[in-house]
C-alpha atoms as a PDB file:
ATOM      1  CA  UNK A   1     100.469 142.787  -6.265  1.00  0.00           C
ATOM      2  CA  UNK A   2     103.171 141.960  -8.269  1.00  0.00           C
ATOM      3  CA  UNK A   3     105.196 138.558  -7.779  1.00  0.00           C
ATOM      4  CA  UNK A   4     109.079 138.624  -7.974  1.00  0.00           C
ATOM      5  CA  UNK A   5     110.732 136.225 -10.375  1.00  0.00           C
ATOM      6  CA  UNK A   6     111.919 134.165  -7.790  1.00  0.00           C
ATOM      7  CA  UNK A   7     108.600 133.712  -6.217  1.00  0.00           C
ATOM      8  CA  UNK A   8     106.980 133.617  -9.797  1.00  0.00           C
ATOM      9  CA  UNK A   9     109.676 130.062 -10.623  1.00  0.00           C
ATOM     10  CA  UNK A  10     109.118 128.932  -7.059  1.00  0.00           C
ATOM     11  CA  UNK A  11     105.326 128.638  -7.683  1.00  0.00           C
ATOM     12  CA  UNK A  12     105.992 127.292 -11.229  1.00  0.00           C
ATOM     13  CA  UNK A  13     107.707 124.718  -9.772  1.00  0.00           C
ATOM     14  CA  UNK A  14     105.827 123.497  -7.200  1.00  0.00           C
ATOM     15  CA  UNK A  15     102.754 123.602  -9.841  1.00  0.00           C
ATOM     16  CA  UNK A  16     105.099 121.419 -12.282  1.00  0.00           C
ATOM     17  CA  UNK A  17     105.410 118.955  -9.233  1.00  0.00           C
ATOM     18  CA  UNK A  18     101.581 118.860  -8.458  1.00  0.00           C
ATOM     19  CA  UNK A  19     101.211 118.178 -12.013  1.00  0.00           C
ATOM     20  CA  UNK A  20     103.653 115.436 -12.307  1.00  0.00           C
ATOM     21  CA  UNK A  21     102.015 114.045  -9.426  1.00  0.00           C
ATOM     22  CA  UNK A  22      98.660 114.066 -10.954  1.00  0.00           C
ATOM     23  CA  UNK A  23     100.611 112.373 -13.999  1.00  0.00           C
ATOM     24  CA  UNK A  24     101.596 110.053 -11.914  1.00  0.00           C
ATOM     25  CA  UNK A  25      98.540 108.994 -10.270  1.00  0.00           C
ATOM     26  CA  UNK A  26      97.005 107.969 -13.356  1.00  0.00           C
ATOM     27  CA  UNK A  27      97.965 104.562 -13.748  1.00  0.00           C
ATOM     28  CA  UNK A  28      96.007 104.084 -10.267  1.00  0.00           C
ATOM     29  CA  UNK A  29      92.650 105.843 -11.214  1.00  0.00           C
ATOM     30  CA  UNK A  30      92.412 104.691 -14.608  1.00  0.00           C
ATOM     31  CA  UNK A  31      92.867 100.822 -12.992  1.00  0.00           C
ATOM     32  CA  UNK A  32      90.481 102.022 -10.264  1.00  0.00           C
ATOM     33  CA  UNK A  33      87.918 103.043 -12.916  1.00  0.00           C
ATOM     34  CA  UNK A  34      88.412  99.874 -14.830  1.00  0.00           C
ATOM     35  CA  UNK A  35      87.502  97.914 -11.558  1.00  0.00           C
ATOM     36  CA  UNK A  36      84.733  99.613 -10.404  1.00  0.00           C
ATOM     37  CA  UNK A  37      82.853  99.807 -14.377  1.00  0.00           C
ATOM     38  CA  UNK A  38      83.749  96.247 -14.392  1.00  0.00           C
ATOM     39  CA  UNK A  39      81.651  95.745 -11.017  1.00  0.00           C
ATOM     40  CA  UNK A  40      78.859  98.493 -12.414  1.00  0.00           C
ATOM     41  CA  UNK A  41      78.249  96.405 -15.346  1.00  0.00           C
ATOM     42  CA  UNK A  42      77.740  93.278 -13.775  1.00  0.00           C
ATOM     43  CA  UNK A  43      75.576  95.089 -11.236  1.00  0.00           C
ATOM     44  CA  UNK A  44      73.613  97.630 -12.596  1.00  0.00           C
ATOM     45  CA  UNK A  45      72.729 100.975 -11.649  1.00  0.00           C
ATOM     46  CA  UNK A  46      72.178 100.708  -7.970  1.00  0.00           C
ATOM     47  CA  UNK A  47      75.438  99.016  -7.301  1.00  0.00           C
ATOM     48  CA  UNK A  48      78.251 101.071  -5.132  1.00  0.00           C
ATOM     49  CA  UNK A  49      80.343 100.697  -8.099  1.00  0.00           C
ATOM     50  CA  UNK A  50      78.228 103.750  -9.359  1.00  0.00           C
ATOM     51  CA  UNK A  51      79.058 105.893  -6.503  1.00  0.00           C
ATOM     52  CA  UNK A  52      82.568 104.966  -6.799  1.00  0.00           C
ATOM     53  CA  UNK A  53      82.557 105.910  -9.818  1.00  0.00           C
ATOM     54  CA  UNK A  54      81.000 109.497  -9.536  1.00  0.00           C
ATOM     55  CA  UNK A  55      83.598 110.378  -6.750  1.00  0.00           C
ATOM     56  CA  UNK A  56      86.288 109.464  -8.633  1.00  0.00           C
ATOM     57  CA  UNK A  57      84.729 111.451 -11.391  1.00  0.00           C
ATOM     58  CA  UNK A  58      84.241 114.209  -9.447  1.00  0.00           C
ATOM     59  CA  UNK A  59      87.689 114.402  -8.196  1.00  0.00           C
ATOM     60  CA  UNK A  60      89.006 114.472 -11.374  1.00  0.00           C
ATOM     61  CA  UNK A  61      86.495 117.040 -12.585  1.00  0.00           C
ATOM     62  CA  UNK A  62      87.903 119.252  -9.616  1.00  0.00           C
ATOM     63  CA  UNK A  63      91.729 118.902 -10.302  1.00  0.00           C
ATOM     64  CA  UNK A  64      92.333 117.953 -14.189  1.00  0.00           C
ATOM     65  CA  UNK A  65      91.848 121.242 -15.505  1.00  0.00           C
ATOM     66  CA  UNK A  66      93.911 122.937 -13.033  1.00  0.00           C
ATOM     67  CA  UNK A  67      96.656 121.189 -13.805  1.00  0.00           C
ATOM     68  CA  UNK A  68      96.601 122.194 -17.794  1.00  0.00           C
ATOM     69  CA  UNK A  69      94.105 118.966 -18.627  1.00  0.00           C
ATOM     70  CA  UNK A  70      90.635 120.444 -19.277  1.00  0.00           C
ATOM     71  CA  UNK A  71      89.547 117.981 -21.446  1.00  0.00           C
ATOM     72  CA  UNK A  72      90.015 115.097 -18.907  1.00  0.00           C
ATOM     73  CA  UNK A  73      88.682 117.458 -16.115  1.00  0.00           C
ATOM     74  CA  UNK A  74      85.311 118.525 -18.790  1.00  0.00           C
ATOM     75  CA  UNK A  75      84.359 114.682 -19.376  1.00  0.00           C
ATOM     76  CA  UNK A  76      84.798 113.723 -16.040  1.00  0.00           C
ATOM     77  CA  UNK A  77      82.874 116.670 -15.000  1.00  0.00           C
ATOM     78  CA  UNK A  78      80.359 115.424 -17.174  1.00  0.00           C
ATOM     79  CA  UNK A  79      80.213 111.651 -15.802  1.00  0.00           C
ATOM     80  CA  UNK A  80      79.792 113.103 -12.611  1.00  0.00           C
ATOM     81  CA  UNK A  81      76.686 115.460 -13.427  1.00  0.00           C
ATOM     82  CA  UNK A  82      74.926 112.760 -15.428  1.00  0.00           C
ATOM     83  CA  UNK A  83      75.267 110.208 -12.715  1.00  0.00           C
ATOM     84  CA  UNK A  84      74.054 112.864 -10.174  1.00  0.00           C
ATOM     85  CA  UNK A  85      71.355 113.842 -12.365  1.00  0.00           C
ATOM     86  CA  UNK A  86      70.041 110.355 -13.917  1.00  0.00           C
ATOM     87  CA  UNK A  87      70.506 111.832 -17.748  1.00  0.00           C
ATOM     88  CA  UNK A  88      72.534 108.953 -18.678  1.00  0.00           C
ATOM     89  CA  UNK A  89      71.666 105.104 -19.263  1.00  0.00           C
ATOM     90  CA  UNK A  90      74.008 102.605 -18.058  1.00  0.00           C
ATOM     91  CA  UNK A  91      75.418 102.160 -21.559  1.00  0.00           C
ATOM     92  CA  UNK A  92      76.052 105.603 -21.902  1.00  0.00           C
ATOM     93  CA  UNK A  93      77.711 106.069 -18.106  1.00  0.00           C
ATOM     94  CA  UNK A  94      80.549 103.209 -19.713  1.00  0.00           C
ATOM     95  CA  UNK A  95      80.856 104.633 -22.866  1.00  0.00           C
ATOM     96  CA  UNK A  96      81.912 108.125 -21.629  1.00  0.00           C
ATOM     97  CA  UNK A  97      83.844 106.045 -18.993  1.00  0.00           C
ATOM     98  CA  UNK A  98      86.075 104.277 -21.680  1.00  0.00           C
ATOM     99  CA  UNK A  99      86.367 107.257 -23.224  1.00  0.00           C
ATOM    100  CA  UNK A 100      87.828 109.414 -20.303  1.00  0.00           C
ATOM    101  CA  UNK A 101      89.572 105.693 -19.717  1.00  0.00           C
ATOM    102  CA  UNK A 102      90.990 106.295 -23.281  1.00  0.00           C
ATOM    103  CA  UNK A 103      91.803 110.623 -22.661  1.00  0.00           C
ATOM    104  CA  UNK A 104      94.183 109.550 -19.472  1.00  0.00           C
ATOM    105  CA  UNK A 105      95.806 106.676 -21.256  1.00  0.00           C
ATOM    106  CA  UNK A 106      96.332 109.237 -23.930  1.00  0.00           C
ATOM    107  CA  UNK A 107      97.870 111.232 -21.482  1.00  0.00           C
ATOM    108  CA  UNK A 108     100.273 108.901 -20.027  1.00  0.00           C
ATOM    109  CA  UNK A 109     101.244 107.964 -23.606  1.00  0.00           C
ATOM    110  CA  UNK A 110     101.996 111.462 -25.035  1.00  0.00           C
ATOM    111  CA  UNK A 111     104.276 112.257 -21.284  1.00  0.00           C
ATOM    112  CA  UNK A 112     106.238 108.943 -21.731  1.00  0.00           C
ATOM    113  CA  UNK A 113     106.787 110.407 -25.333  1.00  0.00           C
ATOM    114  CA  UNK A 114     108.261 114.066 -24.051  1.00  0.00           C
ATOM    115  CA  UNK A 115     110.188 112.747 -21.877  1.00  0.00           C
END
């Protein structure tokens, strides 16, 4: 099935919304993230901060990529297996933490930039 140009720029632009919208939402995650390593730091492996942290992970695992960000949506993807699976010390969980942190701040950065 073949999509009309019309219906081709309507879904275009209601992608380029989404996406905005996922731009948007950064700020919030990335300061949601910062709270809950914070609290995972202080409390180890076996605080909720952990499991905070792996849903939030998992979310963005889920919806990054789709929206044209698959390096965001391949280390949070990441976080979230190694937290499910136990393959990564505590140190390691924050370090790839700071550094999908560090990819969304990136992210924000280089948008403010375009536009």
């Amino acid at each position: 099935m073949t999509l009309s140009p019309t219906t081709t720029q309507t879904y275009e632009r209601r992608l380029q919304i989404l996406r905005q919208r996922f731009i948007d939402g950064l700020p919030s995650r990335i300061l949601l993230l910062e709270q809950q390593a914070i609290e995972f730091r202080a409390n180890g492996i076996d605080s909720d901060a952990l499991a905070a942290i792996k849903h939030e992970c998992h979310k963005l695992a889920g919806v990054a990529a789709s929206f044209g960000f698959p390096d965001i949506g391949a280390r949070a993807g990441e976080i979230d297996t190694a937290i499910s699976t136990g393959t990564m010390t505590r140190d390691e969980v924050t370090e790839a933490l700071e550094d999908l942190m560090n990819q969304m701040e990136d992210l924000l950065d280089d948008t403010q930039i375009d536009s």
